[in-house]
N, C-alpha and C. Protein backbone atom coordinates (compact mmCIF):
# COMPACT_ATOMS: atom_id res chain seq x y z
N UNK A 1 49.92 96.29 -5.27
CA UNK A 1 50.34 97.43 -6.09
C UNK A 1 50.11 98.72 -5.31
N UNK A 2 51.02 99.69 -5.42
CA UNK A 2 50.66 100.95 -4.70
C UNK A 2 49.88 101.51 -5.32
N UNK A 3 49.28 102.28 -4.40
CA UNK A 3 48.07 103.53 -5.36
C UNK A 3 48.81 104.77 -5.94
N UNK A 4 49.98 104.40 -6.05
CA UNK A 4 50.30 105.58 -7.33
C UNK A 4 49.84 104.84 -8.80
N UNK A 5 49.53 103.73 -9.08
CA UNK A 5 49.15 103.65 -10.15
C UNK A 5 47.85 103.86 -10.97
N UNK A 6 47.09 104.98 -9.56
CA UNK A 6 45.74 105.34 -9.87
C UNK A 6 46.06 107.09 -9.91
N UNK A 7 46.97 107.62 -9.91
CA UNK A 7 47.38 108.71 -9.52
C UNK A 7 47.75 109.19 -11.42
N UNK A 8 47.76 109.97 -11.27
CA UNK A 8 48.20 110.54 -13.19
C UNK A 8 49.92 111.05 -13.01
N UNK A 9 50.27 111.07 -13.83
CA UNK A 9 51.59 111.90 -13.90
C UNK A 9 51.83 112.17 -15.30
N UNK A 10 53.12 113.24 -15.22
CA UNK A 10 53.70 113.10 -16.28
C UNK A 10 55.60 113.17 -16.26
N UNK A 11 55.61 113.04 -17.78
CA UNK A 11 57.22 112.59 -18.28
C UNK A 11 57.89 113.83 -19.13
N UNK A 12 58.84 113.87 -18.79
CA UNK A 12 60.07 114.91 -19.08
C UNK A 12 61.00 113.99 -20.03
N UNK A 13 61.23 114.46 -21.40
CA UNK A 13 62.72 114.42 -21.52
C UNK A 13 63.36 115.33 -21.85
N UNK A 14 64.53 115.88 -20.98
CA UNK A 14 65.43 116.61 -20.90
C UNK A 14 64.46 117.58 -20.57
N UNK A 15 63.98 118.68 -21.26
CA UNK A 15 62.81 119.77 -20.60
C UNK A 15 61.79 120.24 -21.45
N UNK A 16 61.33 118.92 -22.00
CA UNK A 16 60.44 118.84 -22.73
C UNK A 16 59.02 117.93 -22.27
N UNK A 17 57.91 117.88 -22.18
CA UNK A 17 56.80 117.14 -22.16
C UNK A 17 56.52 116.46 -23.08
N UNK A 18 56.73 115.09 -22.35
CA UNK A 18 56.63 113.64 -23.53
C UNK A 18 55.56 113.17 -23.27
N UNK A 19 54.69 113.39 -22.29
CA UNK A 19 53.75 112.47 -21.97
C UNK A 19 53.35 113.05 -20.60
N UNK A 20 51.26 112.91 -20.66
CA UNK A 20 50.90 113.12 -19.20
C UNK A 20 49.35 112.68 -19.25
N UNK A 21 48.96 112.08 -17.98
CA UNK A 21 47.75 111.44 -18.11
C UNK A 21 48.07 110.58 -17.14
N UNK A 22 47.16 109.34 -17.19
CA UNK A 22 47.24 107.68 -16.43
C UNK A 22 48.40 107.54 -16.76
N UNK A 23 49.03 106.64 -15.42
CA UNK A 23 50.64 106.21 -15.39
C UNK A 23 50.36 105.19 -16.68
N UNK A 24 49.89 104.65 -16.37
CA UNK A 24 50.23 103.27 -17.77
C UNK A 24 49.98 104.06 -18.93
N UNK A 25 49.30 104.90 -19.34
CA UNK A 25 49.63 105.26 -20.74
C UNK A 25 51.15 106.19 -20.64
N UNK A 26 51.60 106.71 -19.77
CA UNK A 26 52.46 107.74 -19.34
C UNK A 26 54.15 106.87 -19.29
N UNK A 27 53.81 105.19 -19.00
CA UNK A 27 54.48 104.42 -19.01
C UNK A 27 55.12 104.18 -20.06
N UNK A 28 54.25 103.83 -20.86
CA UNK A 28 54.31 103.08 -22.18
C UNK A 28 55.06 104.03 -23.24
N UNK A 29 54.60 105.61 -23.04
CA UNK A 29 55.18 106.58 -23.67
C UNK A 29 56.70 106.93 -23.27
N UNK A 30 57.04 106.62 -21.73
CA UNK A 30 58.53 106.18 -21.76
C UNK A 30 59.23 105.63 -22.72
N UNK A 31 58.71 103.79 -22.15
CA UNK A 31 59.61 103.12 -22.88
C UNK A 31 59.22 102.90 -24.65
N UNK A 32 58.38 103.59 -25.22
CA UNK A 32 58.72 103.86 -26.45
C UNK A 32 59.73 105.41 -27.11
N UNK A 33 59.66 106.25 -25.88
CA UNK A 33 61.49 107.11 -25.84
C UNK A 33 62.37 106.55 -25.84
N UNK A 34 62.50 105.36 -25.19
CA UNK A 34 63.81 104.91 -24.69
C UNK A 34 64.07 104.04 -25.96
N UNK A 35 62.94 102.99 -26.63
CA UNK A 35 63.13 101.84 -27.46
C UNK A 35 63.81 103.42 -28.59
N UNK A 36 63.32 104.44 -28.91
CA UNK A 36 64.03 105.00 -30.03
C UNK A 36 65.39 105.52 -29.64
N UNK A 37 65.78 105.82 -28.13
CA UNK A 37 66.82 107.23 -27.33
C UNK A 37 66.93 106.52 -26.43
N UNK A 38 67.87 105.15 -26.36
CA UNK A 38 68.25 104.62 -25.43
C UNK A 38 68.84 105.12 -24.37
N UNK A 39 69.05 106.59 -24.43
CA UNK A 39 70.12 107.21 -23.43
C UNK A 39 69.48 108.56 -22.80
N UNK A 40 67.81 108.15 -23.54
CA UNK A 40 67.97 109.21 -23.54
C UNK A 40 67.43 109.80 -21.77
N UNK A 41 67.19 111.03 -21.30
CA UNK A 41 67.33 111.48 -19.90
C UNK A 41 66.14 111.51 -19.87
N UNK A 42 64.68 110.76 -19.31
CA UNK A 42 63.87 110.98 -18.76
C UNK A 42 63.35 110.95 -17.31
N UNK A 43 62.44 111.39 -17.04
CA UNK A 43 62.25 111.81 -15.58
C UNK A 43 60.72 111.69 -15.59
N UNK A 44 60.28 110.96 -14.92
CA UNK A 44 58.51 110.84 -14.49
C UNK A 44 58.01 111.70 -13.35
N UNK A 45 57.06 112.29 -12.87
CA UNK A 45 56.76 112.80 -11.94
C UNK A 45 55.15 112.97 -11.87
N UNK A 46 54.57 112.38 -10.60
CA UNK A 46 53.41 112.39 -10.11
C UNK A 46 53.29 113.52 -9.60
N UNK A 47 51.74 113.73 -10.65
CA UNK A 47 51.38 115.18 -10.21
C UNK A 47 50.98 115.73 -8.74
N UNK A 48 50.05 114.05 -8.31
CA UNK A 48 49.90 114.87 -6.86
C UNK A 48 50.54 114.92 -6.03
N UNK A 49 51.67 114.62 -6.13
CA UNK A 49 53.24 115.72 -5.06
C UNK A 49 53.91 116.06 -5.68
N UNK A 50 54.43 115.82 -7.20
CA UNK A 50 54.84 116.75 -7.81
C UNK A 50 56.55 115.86 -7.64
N UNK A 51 56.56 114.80 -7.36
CA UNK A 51 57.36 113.62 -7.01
C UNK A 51 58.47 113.11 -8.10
N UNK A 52 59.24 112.66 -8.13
CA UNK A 52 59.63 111.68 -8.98
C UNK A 52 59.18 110.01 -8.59
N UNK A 53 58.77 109.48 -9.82
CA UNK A 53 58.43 108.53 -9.69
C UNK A 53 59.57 107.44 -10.86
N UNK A 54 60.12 106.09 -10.02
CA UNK A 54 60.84 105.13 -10.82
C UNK A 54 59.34 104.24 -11.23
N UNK A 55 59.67 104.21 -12.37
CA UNK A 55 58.68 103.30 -13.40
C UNK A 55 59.64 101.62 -13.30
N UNK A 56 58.75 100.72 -13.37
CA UNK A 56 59.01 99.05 -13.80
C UNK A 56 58.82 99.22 -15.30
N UNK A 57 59.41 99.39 -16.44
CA UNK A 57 59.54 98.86 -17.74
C UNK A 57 60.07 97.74 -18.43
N UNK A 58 59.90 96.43 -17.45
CA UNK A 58 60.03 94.94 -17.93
C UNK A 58 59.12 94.69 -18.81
N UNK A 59 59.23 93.78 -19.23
CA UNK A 59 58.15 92.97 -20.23
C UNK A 59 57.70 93.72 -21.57
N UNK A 60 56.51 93.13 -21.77
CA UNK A 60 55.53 93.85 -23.38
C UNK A 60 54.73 95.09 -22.74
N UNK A 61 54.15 95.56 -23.67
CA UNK A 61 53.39 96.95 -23.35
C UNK A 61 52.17 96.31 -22.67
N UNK A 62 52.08 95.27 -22.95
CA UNK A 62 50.68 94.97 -22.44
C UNK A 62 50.72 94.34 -20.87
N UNK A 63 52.05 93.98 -20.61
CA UNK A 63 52.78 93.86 -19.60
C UNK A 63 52.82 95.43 -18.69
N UNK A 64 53.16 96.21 -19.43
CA UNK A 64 53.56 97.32 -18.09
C UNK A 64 51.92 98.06 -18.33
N UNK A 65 51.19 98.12 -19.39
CA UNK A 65 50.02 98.25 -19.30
C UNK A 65 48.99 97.97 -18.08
N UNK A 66 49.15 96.43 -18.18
CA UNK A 66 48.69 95.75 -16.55
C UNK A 66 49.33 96.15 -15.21
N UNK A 67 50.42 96.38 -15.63
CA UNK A 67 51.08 97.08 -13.89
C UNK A 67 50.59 98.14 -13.71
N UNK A 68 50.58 99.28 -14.45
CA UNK A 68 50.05 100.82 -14.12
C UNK A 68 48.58 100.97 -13.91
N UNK A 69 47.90 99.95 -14.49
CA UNK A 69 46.64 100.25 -14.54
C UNK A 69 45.85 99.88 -13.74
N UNK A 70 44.57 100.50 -13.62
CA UNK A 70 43.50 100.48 -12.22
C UNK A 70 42.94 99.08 -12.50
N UNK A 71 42.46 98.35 -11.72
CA UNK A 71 41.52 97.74 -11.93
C UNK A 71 40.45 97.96 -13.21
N UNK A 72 40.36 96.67 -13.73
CA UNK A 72 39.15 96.77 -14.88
C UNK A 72 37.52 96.90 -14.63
N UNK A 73 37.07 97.76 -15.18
CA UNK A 73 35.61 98.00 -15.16
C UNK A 73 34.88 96.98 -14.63
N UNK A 74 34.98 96.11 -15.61
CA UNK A 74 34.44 94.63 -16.01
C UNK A 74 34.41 94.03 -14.71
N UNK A 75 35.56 94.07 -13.93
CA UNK A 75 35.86 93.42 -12.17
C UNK A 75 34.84 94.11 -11.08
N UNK A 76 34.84 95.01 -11.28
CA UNK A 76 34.11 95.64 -10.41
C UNK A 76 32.42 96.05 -10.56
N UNK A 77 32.05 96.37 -11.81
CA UNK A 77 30.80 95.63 -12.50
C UNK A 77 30.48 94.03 -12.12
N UNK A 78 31.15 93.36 -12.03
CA UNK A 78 30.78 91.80 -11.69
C UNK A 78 30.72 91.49 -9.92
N UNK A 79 31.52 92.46 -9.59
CA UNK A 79 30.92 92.55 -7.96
C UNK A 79 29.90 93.33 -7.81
N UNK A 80 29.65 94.62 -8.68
CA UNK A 80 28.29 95.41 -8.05
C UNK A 80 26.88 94.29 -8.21
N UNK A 81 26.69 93.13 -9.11
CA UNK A 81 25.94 92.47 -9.51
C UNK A 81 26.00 91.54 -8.34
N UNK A 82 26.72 91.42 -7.38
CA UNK A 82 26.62 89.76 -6.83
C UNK A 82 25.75 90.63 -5.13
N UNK A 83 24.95 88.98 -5.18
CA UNK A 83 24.45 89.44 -3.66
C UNK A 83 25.25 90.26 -2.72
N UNK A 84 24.26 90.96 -2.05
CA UNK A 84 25.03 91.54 -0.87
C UNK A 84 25.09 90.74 0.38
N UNK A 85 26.19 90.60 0.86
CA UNK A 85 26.18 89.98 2.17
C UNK A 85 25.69 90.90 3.43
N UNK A 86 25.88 90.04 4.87
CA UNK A 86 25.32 90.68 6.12
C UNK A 86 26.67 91.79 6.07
N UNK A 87 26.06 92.72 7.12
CA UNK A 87 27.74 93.89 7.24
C UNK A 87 27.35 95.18 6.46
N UNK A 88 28.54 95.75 7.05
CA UNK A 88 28.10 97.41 6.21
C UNK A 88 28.67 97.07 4.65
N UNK A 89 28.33 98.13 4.08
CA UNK A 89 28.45 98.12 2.65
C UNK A 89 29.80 98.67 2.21
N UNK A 90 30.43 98.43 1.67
CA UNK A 90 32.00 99.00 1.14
C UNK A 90 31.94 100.28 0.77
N UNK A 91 32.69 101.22 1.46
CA UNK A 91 32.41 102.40 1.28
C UNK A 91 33.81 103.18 0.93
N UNK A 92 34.83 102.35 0.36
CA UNK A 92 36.07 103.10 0.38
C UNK A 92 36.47 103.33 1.59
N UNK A 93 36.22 102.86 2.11
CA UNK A 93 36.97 102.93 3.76
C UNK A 93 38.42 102.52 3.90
N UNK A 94 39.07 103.16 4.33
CA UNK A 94 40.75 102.49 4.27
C UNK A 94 41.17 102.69 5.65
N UNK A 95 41.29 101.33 6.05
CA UNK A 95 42.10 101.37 7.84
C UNK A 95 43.69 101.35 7.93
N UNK A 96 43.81 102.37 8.77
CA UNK A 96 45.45 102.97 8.99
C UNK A 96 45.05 103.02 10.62
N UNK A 97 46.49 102.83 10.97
CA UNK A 97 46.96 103.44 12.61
C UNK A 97 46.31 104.64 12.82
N UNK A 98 46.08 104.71 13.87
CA UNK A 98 46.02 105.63 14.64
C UNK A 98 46.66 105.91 16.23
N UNK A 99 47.04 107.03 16.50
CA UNK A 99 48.04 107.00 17.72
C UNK A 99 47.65 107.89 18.52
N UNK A 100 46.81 107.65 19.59
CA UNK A 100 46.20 109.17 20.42
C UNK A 100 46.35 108.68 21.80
N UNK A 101 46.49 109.39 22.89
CA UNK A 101 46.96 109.55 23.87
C UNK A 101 45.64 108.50 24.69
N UNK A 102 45.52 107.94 25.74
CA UNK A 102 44.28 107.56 26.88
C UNK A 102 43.30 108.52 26.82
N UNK A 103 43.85 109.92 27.11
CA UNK A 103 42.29 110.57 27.14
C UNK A 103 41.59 111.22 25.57
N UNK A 104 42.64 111.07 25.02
CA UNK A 104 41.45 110.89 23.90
C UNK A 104 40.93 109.77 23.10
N UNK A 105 41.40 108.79 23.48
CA UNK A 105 40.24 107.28 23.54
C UNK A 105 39.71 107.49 24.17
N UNK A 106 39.42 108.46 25.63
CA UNK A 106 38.49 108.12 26.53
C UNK A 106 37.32 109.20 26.06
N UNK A 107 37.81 110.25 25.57
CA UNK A 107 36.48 111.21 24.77
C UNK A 107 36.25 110.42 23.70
N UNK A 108 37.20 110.03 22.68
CA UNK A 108 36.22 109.09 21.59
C UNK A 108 35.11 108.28 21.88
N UNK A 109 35.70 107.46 22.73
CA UNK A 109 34.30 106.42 23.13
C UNK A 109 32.96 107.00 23.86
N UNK A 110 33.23 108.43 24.34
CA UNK A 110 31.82 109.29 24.74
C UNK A 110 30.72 109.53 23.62
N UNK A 111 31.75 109.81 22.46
CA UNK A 111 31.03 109.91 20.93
C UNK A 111 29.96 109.27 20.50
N UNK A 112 28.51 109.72 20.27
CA UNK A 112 27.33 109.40 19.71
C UNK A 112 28.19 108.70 18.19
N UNK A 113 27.75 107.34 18.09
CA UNK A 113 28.87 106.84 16.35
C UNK A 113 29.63 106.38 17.12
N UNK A 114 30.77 106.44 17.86
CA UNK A 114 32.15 105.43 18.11
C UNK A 114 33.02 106.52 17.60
N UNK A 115 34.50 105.88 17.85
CA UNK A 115 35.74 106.56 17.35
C UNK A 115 35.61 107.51 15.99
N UNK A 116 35.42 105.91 14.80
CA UNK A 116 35.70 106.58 13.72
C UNK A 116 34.76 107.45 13.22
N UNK A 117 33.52 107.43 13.74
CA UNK A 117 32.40 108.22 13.12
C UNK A 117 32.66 109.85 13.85
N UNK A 118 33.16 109.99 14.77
CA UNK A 118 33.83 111.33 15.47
C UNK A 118 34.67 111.97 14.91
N UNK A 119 35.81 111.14 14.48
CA UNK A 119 37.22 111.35 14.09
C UNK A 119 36.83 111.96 12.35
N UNK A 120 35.61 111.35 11.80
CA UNK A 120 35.52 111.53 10.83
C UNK A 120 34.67 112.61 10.42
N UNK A 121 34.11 113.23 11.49
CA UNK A 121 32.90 114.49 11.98
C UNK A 121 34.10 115.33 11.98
N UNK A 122 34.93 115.21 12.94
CA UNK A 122 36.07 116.12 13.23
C UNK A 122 37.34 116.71 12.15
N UNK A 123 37.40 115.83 11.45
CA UNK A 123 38.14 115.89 10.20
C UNK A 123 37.36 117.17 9.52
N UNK A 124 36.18 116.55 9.19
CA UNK A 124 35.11 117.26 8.14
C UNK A 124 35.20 118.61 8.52
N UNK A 125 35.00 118.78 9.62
CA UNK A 125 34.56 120.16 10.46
C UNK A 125 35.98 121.01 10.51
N UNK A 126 36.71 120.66 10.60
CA UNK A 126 38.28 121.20 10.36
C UNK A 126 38.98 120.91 8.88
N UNK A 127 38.19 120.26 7.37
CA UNK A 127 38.66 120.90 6.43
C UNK A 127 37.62 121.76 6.15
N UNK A 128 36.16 122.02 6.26
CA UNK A 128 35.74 123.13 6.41
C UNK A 128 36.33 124.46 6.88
N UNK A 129 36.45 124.56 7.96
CA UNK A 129 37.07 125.70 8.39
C UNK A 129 38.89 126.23 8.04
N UNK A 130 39.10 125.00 7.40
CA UNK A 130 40.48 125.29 6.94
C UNK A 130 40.75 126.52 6.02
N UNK A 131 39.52 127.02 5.18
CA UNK A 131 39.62 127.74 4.40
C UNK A 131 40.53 127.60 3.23
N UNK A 132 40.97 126.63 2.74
CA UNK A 132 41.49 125.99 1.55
C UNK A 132 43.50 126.27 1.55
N UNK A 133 43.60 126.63 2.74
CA UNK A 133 44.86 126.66 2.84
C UNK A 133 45.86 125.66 3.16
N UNK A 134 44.94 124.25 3.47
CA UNK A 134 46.14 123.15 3.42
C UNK A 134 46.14 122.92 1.95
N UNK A 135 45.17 122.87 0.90
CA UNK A 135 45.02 123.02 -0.34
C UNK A 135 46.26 123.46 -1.53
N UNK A 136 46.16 124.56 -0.94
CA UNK A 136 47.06 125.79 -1.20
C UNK A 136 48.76 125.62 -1.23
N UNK A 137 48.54 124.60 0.72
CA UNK A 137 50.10 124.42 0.55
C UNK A 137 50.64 123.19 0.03
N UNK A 138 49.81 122.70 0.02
CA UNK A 138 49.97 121.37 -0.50
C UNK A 138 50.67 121.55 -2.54
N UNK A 139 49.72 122.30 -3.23
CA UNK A 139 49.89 122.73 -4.06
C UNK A 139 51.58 123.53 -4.39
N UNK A 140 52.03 124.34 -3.33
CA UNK A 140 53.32 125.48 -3.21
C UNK A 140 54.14 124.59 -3.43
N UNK A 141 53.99 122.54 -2.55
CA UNK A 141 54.83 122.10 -2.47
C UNK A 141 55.09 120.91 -3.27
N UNK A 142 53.77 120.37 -3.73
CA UNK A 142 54.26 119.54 -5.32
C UNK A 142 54.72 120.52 -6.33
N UNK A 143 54.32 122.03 -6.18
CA UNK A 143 54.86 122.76 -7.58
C UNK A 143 56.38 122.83 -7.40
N UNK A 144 57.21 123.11 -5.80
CA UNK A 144 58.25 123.26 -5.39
C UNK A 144 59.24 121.80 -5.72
N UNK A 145 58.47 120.47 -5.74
CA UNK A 145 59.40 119.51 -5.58
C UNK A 145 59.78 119.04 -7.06
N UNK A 146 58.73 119.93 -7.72
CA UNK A 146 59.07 119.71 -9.49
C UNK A 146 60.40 120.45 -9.31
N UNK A 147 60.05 121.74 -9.73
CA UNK A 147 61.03 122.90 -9.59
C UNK A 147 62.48 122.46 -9.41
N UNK A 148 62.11 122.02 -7.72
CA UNK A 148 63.55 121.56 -7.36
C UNK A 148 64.78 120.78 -7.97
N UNK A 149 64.03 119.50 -8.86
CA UNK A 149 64.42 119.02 -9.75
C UNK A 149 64.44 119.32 -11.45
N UNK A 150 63.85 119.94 -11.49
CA UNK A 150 63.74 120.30 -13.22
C UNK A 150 64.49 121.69 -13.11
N UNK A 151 64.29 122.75 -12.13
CA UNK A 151 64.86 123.92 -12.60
C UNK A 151 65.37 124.42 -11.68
N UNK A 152 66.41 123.59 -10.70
CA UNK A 152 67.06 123.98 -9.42
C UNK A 152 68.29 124.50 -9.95
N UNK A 153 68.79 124.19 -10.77
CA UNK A 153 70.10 125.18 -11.13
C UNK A 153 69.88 126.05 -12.51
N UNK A 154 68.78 126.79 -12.26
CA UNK A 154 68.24 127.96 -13.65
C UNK A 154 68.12 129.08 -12.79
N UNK A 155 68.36 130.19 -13.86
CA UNK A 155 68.75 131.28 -13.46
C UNK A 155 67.18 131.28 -12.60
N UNK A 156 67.06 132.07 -11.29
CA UNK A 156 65.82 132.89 -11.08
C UNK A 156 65.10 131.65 -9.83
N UNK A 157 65.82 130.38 -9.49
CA UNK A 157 65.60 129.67 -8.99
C UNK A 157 64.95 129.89 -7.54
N UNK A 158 66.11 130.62 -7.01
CA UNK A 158 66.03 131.23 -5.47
C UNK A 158 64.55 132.09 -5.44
N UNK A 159 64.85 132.97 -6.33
CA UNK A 159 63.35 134.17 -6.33
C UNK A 159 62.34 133.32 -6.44
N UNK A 160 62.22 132.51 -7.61
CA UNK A 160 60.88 132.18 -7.94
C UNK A 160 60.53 131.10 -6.92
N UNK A 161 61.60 130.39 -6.00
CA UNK A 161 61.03 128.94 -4.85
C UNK A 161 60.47 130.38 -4.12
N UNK A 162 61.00 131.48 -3.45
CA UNK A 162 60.45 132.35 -2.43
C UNK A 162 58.89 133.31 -2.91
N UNK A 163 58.90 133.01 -4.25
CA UNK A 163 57.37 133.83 -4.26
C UNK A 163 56.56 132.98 -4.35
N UNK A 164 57.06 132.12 -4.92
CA UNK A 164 55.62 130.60 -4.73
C UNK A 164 55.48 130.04 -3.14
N UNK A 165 56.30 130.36 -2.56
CA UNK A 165 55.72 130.01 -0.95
C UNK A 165 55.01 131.01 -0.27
N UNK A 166 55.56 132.59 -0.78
CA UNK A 166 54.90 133.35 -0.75
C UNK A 166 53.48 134.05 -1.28
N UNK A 167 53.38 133.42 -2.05
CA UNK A 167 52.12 132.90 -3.18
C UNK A 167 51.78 134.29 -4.13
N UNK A 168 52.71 134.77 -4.57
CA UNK A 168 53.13 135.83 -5.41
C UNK A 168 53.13 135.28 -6.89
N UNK A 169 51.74 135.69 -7.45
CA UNK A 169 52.12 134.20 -8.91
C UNK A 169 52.89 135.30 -9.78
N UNK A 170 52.92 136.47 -9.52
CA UNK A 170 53.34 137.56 -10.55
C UNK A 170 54.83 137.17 -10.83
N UNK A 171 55.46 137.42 -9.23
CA UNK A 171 56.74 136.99 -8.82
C UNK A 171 57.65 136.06 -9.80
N UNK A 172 56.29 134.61 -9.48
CA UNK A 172 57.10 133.98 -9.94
C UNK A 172 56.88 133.70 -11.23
N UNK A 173 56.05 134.26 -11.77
CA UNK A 173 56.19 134.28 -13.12
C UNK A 173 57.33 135.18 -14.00
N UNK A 174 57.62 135.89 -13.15
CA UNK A 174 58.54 137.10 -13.64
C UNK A 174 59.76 136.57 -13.33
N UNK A 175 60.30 135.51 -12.63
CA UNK A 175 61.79 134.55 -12.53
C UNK A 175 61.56 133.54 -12.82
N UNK A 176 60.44 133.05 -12.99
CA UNK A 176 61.05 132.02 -13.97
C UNK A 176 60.95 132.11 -15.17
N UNK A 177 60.67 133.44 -15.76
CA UNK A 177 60.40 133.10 -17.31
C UNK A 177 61.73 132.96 -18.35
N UNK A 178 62.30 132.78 -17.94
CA UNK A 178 63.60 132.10 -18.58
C UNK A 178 63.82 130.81 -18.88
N UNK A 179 63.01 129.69 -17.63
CA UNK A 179 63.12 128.54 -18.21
C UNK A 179 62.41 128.07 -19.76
N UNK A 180 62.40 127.01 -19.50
CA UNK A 180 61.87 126.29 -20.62
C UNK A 180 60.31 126.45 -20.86
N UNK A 181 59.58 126.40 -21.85
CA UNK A 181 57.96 126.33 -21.81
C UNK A 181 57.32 125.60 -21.19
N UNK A 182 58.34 124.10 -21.16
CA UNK A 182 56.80 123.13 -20.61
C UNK A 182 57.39 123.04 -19.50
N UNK A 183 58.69 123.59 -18.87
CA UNK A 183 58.70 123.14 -17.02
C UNK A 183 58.09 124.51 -16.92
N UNK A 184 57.79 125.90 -17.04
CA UNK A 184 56.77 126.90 -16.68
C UNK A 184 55.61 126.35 -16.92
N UNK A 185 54.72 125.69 -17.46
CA UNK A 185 53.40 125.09 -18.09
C UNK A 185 53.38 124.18 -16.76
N UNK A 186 54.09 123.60 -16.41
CA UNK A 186 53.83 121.96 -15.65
C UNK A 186 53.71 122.77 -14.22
N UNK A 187 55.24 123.77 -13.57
CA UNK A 187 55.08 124.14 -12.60
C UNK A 187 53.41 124.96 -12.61
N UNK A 188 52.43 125.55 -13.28
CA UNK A 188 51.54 126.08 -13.50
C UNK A 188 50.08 125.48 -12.82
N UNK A 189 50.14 124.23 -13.99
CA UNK A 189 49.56 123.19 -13.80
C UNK A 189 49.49 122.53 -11.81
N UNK A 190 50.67 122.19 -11.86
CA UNK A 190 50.83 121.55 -10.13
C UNK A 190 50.26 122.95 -9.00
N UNK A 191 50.12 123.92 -9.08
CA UNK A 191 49.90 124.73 -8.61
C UNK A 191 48.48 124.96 -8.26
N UNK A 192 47.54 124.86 -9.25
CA UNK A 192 46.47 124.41 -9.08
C UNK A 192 45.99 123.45 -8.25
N UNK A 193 44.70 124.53 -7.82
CA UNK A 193 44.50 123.06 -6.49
C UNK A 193 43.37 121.93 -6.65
N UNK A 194 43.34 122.02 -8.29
CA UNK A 194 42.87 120.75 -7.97
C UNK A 194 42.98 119.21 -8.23
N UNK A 195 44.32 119.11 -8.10
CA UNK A 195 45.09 117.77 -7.96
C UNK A 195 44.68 116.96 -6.37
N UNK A 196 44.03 118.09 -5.20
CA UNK A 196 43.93 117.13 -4.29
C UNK A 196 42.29 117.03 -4.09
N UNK A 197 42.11 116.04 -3.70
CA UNK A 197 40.67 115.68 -3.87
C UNK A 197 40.01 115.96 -3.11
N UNK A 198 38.50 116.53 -2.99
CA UNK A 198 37.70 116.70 -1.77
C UNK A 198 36.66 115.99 -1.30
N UNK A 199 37.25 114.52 -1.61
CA UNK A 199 36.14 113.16 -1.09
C UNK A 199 36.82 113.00 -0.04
């Protein structure tokens, strides 16, 4: 299962807010739109890019319930209880590629720790000093990829994508206030930075 199903979102119909929270409850509130408004126009979108997301609505609720949803308490409670084996301890660690040139494998391996304990010093030490501006843009651009889709052909479109990159909240409060309540509320919401996490 992908890890968008640990991710929250919410649901649009037509330009209204039907639903927002955990995908599986966010799910379920779909396809009980649809069981009443078979036609009717909804649109899902994950908050932390601000995405459209296609939902699986096969089966019973208790069916798409189990697809959206995280792992159960109960599962992971029954592993914190069992012996620990030899080895490091599970730490949320997630292994991905990495692609760096010879000489910087050849400074990694100089590293007091090894590669990843460097790479992971180095990270730290550069979102520190980032000063919260990948934060920031990260934020301009899940609020932008809503936008794009919910209110790309409303009056004030052009102005208000250029003050939110510009980070003018006046701006863009002052072009878009024509749209609808809850796509101004949602673009609001995504804007905020704290949809991205600082673990």
């Amino acid at each position: 299962m992908s890890d968008i199903a640990f991710r929250p979102a919410t649901a649009f119909l037509d330009t209204s807010r039907i639903a927002s929270g955990p995908l599986a409850i966010v799910a379920l509130a779909v396809k009980a739109a649809l069981v009443t408004n078979p036609e009717a126009a909804i649109i899902v979108f994950e908050d932390q890019t601000g995405k459209v997301v296609d939902l699986d609505l096969r089966g019973s609720d208790a069916e798409i319930a189990a697809r959206y949803a995280p792992p159960a308490v109960a599962a992971q409670e029954s592993t914190d209880d069992a012996p620990r084996g030899r080895g490091r301890p599970k730490l949320g660690v997630v292994a991905r590629e990495v692609t760096l040139l010879p000489r910087h494998w050849d400074w990694l391996a100089l590293q007091p720790g090894g590669a990843s304990q460097a790479l992971r010093r180095l990270i730290d030490e550069a979102r520190k000093a980032d000063g919260g501006r990948s934060r920031t843009r990260a934020a301009q651009e899940r609020a932008y990829a809503f936008i794009a889709t919910m209110a790309g052909d409303r009056e004030g479109f052009e102005e208000a994508s250029r003050a939110l990159f510009a980070g003018d909240d006046a701006r863009f409060a002052e072009h878009s206030r024509t749209w609808p309540a809850d796509i101004r509320a949602h673009a609001a919401k995504l804007l905020a930075n704290d949809h991205v996490a600082d673990s």
